[in-house]
C-alpha atoms as a PDB file:
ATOM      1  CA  UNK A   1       0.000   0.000   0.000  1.00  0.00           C
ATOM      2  CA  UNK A   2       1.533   3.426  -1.061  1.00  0.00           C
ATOM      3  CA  UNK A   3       2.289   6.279   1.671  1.00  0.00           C
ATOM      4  CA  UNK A   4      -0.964   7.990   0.105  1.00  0.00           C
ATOM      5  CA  UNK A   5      -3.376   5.291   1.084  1.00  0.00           C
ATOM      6  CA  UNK A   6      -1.374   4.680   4.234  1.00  0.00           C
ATOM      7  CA  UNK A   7      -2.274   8.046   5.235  1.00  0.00           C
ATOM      8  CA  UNK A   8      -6.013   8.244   3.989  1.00  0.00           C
ATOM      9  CA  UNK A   9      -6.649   3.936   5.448  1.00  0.00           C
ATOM     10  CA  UNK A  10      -5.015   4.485   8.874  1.00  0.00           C
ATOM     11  CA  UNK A  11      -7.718   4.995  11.955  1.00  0.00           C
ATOM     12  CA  UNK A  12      -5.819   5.023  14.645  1.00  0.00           C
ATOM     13  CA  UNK A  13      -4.066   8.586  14.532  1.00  0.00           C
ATOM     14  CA  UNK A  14      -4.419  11.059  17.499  1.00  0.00           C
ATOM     15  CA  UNK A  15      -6.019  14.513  16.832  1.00  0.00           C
ATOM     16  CA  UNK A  16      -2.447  16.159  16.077  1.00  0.00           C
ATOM     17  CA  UNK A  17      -1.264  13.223  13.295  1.00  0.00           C
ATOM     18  CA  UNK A  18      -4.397  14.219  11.399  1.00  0.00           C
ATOM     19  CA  UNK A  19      -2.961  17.569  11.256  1.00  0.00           C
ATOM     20  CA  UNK A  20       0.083  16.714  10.303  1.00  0.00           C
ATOM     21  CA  UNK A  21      -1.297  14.777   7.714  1.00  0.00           C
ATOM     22  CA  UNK A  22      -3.290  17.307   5.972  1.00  0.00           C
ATOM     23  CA  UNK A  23      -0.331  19.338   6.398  1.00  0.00           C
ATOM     24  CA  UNK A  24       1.859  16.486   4.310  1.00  0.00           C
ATOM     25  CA  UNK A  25      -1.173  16.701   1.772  1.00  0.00           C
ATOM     26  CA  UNK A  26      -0.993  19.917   1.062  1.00  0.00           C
ATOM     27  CA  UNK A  27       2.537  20.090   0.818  1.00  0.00           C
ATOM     28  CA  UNK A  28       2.685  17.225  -1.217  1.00  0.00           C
ATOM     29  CA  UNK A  29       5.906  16.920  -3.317  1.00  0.00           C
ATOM     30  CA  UNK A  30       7.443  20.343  -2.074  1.00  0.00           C
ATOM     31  CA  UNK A  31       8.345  18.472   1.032  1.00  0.00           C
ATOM     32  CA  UNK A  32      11.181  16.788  -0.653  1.00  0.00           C
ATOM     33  CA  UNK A  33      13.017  19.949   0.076  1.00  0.00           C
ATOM     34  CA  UNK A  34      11.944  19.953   4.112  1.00  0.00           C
ATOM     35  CA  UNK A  35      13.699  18.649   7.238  1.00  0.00           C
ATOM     36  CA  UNK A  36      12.419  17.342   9.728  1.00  0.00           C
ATOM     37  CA  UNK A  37      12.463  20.291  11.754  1.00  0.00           C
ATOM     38  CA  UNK A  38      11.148  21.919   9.087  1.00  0.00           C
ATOM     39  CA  UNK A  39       7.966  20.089   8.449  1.00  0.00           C
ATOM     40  CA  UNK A  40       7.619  20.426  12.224  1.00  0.00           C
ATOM     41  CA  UNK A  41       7.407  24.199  12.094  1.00  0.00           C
ATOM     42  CA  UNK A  42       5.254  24.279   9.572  1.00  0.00           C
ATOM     43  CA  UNK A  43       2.521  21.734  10.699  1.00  0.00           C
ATOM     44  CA  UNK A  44       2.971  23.340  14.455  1.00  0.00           C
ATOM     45  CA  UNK A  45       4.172  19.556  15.928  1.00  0.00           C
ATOM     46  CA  UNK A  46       7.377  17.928  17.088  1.00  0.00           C
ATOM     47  CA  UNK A  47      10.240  16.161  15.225  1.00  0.00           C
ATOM     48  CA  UNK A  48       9.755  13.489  17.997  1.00  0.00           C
ATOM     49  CA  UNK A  49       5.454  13.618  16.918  1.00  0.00           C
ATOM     50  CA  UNK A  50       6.559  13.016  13.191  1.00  0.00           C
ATOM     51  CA  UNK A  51       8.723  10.108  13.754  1.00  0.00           C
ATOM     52  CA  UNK A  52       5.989   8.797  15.768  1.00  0.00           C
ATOM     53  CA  UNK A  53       3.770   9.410  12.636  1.00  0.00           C
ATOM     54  CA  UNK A  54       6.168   7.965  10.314  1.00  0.00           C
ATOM     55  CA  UNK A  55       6.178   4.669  12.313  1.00  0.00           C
ATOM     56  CA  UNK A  56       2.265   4.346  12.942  1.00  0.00           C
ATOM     57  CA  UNK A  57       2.818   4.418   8.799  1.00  0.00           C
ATOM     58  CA  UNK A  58       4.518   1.047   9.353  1.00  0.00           C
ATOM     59  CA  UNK A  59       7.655   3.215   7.879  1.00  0.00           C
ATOM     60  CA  UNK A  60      11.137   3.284   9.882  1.00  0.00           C
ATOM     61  CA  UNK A  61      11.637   6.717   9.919  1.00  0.00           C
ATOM     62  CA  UNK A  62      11.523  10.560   8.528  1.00  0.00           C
ATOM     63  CA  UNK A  63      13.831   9.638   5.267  1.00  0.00           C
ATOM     64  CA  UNK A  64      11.755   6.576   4.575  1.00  0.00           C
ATOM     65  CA  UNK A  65       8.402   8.591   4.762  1.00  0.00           C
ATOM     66  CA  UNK A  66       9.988  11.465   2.361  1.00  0.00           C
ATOM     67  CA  UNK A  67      11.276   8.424  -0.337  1.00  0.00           C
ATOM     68  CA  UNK A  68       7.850   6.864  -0.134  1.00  0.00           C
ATOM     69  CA  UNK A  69       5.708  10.835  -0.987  1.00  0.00           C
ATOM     70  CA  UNK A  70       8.341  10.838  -3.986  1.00  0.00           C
ATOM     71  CA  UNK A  71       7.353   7.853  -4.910  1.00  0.00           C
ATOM     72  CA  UNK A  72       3.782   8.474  -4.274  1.00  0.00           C
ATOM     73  CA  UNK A  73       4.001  11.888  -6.244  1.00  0.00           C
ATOM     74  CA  UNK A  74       5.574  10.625  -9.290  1.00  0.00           C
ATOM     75  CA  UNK A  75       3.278   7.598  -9.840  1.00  0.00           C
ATOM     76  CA  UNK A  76       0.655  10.697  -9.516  1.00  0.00           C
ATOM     77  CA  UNK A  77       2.386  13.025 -11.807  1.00  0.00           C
ATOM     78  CA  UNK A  78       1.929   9.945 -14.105  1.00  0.00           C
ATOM     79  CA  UNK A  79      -1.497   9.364 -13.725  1.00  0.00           C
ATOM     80  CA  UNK A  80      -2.290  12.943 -14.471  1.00  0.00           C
ATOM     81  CA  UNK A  81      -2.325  12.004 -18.458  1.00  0.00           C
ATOM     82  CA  UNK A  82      -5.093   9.249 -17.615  1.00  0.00           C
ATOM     83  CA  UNK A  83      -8.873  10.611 -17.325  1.00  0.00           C
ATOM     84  CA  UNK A  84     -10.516   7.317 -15.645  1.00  0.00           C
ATOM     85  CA  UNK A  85     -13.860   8.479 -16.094  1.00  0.00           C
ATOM     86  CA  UNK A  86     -13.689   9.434 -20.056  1.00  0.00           C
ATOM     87  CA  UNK A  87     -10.500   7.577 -21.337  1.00  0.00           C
ATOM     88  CA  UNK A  88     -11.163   8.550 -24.636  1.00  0.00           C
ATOM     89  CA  UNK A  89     -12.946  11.442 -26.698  1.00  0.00           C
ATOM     90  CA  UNK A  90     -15.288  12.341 -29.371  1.00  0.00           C
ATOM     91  CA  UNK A  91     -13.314  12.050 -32.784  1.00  0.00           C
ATOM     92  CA  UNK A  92     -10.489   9.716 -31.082  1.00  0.00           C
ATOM     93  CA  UNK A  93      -8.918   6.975 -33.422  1.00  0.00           C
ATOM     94  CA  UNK A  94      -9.313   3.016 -32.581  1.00  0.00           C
ATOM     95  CA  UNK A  95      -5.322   3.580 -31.677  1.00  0.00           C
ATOM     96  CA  UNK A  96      -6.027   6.698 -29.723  1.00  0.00           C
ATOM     97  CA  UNK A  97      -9.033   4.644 -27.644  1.00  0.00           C
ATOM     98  CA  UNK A  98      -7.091   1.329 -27.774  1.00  0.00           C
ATOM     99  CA  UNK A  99      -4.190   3.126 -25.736  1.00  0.00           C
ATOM    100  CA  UNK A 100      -6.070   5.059 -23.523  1.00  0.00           C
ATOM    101  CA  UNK A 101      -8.311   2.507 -22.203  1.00  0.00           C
ATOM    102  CA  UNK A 102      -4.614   0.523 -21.777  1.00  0.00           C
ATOM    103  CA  UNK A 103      -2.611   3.494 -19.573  1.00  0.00           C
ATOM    104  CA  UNK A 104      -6.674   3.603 -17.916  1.00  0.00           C
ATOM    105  CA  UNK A 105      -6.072  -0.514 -17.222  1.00  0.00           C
ATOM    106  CA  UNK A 106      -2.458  -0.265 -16.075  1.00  0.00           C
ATOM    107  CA  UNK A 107      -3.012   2.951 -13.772  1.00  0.00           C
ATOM    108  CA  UNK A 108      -5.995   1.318 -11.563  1.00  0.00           C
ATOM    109  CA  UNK A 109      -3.783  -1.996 -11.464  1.00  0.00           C
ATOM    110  CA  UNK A 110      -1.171  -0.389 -10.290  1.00  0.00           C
ATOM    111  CA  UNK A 111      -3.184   1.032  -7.486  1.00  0.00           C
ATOM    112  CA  UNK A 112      -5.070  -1.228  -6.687  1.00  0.00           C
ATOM    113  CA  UNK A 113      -1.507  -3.579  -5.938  1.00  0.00           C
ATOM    114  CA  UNK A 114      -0.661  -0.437  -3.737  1.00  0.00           C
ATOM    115  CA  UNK A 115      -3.978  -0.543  -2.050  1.00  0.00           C
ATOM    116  CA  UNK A 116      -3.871  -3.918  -1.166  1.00  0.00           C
ATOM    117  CA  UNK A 117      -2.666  -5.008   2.472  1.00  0.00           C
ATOM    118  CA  UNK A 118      -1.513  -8.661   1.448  1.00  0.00           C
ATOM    119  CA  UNK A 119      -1.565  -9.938   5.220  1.00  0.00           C
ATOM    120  CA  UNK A 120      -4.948  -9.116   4.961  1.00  0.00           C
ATOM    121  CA  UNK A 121      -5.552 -10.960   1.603  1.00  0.00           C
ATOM    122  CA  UNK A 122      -3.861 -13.953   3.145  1.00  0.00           C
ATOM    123  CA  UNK A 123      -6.714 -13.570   6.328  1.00  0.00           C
ATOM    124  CA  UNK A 124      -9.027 -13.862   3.876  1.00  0.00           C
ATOM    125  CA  UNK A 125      -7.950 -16.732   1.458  1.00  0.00           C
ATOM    126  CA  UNK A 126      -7.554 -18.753   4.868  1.00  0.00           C
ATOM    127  CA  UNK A 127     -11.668 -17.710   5.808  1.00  0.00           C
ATOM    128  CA  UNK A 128     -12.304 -19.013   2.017  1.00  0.00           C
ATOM    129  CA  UNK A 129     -10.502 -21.978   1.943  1.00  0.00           C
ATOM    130  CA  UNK A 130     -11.697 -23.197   5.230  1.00  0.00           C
ATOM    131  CA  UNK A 131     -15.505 -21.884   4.597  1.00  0.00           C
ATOM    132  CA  UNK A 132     -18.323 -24.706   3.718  1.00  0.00           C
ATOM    133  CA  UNK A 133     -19.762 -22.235   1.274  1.00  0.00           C
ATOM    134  CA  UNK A 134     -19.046 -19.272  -0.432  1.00  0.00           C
ATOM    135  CA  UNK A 135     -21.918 -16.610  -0.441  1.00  0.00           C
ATOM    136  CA  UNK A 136     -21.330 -13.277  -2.757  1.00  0.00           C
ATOM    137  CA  UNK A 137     -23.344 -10.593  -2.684  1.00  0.00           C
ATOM    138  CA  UNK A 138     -23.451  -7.820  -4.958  1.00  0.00           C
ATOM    139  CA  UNK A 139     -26.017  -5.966  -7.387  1.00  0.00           C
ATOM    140  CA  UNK A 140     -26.147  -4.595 -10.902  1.00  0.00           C
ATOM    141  CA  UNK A 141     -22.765  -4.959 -12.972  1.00  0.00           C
ATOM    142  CA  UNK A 142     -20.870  -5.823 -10.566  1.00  0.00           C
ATOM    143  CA  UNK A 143     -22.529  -9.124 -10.763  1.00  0.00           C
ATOM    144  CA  UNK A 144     -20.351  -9.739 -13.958  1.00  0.00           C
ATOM    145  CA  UNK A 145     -17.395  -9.564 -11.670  1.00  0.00           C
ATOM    146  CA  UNK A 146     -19.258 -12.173  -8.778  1.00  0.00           C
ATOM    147  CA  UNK A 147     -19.886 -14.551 -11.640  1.00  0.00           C
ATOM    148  CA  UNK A 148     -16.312 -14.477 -12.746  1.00  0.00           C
ATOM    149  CA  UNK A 149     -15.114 -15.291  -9.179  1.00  0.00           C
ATOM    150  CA  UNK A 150     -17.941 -18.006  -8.644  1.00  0.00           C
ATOM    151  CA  UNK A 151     -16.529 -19.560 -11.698  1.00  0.00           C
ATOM    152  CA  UNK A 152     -13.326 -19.708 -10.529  1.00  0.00           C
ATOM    153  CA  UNK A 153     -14.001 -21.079  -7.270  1.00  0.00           C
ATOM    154  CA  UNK A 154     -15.866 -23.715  -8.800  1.00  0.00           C
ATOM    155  CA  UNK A 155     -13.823 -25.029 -11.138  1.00  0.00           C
ATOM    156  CA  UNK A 156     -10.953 -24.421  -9.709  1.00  0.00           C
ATOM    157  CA  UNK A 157     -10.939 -25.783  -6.145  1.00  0.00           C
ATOM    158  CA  UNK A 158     -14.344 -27.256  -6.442  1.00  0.00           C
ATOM    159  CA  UNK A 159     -15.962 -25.097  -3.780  1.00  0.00           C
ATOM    160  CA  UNK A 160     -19.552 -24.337  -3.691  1.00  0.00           C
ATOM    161  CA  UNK A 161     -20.606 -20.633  -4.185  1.00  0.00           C
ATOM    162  CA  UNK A 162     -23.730 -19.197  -4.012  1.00  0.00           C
ATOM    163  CA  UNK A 163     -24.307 -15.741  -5.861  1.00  0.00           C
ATOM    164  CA  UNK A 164     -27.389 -14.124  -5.017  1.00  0.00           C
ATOM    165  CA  UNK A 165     -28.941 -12.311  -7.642  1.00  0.00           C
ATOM    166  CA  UNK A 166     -32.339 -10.319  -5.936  1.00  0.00           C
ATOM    167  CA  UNK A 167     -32.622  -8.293  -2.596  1.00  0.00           C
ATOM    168  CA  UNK A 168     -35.128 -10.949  -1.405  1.00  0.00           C
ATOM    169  CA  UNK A 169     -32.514 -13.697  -2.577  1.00  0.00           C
ATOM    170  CA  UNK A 170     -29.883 -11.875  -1.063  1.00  0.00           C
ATOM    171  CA  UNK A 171     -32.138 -12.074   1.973  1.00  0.00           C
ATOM    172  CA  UNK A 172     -32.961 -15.235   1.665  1.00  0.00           C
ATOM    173  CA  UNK A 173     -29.406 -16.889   1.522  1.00  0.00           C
ATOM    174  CA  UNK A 174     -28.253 -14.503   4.175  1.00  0.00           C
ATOM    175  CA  UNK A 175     -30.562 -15.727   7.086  1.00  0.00           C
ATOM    176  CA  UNK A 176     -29.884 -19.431   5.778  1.00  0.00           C
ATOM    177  CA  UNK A 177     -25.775 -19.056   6.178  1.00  0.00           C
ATOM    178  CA  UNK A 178     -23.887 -20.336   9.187  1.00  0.00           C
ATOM    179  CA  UNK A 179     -20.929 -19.245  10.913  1.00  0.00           C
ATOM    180  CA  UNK A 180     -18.537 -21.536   9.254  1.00  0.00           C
ATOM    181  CA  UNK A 181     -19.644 -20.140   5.681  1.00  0.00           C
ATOM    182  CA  UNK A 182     -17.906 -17.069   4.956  1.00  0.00           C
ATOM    183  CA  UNK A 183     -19.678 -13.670   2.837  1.00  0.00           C
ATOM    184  CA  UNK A 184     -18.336 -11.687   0.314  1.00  0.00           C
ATOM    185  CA  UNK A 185     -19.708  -8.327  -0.215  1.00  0.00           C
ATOM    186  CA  UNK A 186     -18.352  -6.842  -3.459  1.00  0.00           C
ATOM    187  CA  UNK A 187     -19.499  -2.828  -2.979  1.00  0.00           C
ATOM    188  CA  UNK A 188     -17.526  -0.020  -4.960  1.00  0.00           C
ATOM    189  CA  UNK A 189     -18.684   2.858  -3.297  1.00  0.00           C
ATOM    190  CA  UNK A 190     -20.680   1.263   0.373  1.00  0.00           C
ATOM    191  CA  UNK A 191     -23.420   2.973  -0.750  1.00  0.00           C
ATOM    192  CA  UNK A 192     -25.704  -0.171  -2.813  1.00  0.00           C
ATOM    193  CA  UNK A 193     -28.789   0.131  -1.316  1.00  0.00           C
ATOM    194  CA  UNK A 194     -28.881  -3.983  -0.645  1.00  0.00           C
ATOM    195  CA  UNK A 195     -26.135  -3.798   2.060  1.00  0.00           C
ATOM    196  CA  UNK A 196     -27.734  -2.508   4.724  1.00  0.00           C
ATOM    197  CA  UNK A 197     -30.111  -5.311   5.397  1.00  0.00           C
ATOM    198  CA  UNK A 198     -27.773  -8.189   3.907  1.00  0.00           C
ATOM    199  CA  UNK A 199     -25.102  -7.445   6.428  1.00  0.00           C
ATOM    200  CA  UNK A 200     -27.206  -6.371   9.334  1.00  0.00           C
ATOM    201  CA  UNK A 201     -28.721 -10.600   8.561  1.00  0.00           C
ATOM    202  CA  UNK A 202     -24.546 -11.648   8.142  1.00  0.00           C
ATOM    203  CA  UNK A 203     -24.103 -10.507  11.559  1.00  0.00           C
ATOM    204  CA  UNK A 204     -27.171 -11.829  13.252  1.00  0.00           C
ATOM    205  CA  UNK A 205     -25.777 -15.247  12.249  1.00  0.00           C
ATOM    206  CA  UNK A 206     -22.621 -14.364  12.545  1.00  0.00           C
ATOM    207  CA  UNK A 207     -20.894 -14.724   9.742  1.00  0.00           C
ATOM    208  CA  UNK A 208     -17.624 -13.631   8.662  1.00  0.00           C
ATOM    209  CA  UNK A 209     -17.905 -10.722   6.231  1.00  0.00           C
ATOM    210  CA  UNK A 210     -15.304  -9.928   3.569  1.00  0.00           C
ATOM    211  CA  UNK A 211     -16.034  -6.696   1.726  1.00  0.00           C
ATOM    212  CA  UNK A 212     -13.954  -6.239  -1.766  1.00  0.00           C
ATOM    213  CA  UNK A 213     -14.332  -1.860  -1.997  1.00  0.00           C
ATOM    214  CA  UNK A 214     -12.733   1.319  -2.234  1.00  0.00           C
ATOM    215  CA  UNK A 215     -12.243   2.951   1.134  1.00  0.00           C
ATOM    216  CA  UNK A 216     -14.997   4.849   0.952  1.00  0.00           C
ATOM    217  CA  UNK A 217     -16.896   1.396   1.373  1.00  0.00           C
ATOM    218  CA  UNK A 218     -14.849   0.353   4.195  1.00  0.00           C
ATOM    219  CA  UNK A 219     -16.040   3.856   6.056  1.00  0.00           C
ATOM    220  CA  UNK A 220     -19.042   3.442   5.365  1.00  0.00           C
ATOM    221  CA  UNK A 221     -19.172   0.014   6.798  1.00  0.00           C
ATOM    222  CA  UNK A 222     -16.503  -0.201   9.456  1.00  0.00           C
ATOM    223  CA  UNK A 223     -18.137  -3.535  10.990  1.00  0.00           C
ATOM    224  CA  UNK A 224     -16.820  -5.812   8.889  1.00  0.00           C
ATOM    225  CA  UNK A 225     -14.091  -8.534   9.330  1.00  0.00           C
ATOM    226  CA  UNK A 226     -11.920  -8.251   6.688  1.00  0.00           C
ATOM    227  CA  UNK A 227     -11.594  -5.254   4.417  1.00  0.00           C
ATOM    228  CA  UNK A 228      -9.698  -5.917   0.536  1.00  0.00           C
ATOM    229  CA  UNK A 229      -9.312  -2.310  -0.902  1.00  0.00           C
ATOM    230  CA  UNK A 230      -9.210  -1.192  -4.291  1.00  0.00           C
ATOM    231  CA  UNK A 231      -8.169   2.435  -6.313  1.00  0.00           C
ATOM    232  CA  UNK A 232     -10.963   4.669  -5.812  1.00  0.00           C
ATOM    233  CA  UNK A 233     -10.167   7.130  -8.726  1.00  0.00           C
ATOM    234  CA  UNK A 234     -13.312   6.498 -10.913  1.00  0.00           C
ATOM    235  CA  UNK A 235     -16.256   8.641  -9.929  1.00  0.00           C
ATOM    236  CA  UNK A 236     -19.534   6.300  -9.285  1.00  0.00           C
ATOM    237  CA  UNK A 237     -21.867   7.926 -11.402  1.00  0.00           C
ATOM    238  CA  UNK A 238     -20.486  10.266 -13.708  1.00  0.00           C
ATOM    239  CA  UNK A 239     -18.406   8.007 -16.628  1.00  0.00           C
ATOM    240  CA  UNK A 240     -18.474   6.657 -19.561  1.00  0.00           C
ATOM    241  CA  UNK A 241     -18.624   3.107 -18.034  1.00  0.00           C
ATOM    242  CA  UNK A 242     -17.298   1.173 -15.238  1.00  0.00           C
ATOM    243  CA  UNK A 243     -13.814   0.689 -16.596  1.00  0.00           C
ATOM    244  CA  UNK A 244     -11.792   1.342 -13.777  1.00  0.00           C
ATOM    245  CA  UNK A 245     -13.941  -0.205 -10.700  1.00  0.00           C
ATOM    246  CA  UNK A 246     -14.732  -3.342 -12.919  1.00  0.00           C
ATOM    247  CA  UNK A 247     -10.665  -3.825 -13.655  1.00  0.00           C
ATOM    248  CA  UNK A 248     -10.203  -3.426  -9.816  1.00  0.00           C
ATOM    249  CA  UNK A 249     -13.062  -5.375  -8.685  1.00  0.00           C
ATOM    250  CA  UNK A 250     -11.894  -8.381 -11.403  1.00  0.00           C
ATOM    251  CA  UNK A 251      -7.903  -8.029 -10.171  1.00  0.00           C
ATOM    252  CA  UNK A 252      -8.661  -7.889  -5.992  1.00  0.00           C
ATOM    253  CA  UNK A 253     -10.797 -11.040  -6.483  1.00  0.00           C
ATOM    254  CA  UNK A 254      -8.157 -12.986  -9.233  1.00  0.00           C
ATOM    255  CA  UNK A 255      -5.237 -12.304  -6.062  1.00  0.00           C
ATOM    256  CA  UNK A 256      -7.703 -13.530  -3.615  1.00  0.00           C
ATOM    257  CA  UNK A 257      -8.671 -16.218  -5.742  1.00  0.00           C
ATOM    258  CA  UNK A 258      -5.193 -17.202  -6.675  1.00  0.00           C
ATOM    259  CA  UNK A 259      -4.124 -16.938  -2.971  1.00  0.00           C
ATOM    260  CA  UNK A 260      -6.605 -19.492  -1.998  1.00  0.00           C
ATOM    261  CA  UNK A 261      -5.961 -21.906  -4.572  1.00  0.00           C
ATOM    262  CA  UNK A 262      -2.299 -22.042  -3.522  1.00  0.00           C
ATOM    263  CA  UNK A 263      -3.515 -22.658   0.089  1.00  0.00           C
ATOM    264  CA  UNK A 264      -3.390 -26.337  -1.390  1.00  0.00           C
ATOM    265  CA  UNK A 265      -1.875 -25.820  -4.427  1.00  0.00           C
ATOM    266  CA  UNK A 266      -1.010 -30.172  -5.355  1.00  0.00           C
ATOM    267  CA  UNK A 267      -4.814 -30.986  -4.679  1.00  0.00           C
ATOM    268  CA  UNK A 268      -6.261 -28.063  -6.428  1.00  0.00           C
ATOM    269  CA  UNK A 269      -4.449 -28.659  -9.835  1.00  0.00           C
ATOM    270  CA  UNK A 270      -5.354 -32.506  -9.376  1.00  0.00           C
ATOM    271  CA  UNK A 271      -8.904 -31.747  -8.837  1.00  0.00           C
ATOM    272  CA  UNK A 272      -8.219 -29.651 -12.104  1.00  0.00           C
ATOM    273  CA  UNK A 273      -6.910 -33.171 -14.058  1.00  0.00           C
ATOM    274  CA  UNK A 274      -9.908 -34.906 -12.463  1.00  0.00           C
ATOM    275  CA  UNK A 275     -12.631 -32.936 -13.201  1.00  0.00           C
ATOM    276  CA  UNK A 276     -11.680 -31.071 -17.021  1.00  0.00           C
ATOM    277  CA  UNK A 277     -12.734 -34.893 -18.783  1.00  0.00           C
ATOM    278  CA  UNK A 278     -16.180 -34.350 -16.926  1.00  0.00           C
ATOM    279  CA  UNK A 279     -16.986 -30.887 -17.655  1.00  0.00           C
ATOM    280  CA  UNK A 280     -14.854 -30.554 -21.216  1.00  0.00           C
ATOM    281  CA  UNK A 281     -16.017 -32.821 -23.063  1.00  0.00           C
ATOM    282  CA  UNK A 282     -13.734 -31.332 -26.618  1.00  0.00           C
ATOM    283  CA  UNK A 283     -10.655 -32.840 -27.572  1.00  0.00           C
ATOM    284  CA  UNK A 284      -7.296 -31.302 -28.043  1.00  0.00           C
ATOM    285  CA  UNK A 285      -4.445 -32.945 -30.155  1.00  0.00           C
END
């Protein structure tokens, strides 16, 4: 995860970090030329407070921190030639669309690797793998995305999956799931009008909740167990189409999936050998 999302993600800073964090925000890549003393007279703290900062960060110190918001600022700089929400424009070529919708793909992957905490990823391959059943819930086309993973799943390590399509469904397979399934809420922006309800049922029978988001979602819906973030740079409504939350969406679950296959790696690609003559019934010279 990048020193931006570090910054924005982290809950657990006092009063004064916040400050100091707008502070670092608005300075942005101008504080390659600060010392630590100086950032500390300008966002009215201590050197002492900052290193403090740098480590809740999960960084090792002041120079780490500044190496990290160079980083951070030149994958930005880079980004700045990408429009996410209308990667391409009226009178554009098929090369000119071809390439933007490619720099579109490669920005929001590379974010969404940065916004991914892979400890937490492994948390939640180990609640998949161990689960009895897999229940995803999602709505409109982020369904595509739920069908994709469901797919993989069950062809893959033969687990069964359950993707509810309807809020009464969604409802319905909620208040039927026990505490050794495990639910995965796939929610862009926290604000599908399904989740209430659906995870207000997931905790009543306690279930452990996975939620595949932006952190917007996450804020929005602080109670769940595990939280695998995504890049948040397309805007939810005004676009051209879901490009960049769809890409996201499709990579987060492809790690998770490929983190639980490896979980047992040897049985999963013999269950592959096993079952491929059952379900494929072509033949290949």
């Amino acid at each position: 995860m990048d020193i931006a999302h570090r910054i924005s993600s982290c809950d657990n800073l006092t009063p004064a970090e916040y400050a100091l964090a707008r502070t670092v925000i608005a300075l942005q890549d101008r504080i390659d030329g600060y010392t630590i003393e100086d950032l500390a007279a300008t966002a009215h703290t201590s050197p002492a407070s900052i290193s403090r900062f740098c480590k809740k960060l999960g960084l090792s110190g002041y120079r780490e921190f500044k190496v990290e918001l160079a980083r951070s600022g030149a994958k930005r700089a880079a980004s700045g030639a990408v429009d996410i929400d209308y990667p391409f424009s009226e009178g554009d070529s098929p090369r000119t669309i071809a390439y933007g919708l490619k720099a579109l793909y490669e920005l929001t992957l590379s974010d969404t690797v940065d916004c991914l905490d892979f400890p937490t990823v492994l948390k939640a391959a180990r609640l998949v793998h161990a689960a009895s059943q897999v229940d995803v819930y999602t709505h409109s086309h982020n369904a595509i995305v739920a069908d994709s993973f469901q797919d993989r799943l069950r062809r893959g390590i033969g687990k069964t999956v359950v993707v509810a399509r309807s809020e009464e469904e969604q409802r319905i397979v909620a208040a039927a799931s026990k505490p050794d399934s495990v639910a995965i809420v796939i929610s862009y922006s926290g604000r599908a009008p399904f989740l209430k309800n659906v995870l207000r049922i997931l905790h009543c029978r306690h279930v452990p909740i996975i939620l595949v988001g932006t952190d917007k979602a996450r804020r929005a819906h602080p109670d769940v167990d595990l939280h695998l973030q995504i890049s948040d740079r397309e805007h939810p409504q005004l676009r051209i189409s879901q490009f960049a939350s769809h890409i996201a969406l499709q990579y987060a679950l492809d790690v998770l999936f490929g983190c639980v296959f490896t979980l047992d790696y040897q049985r999963n690609v013999q269950y592959i050998a096993d079952t491929t003559p059952l379900i494929d019934d072509r033949t290949f010279s």
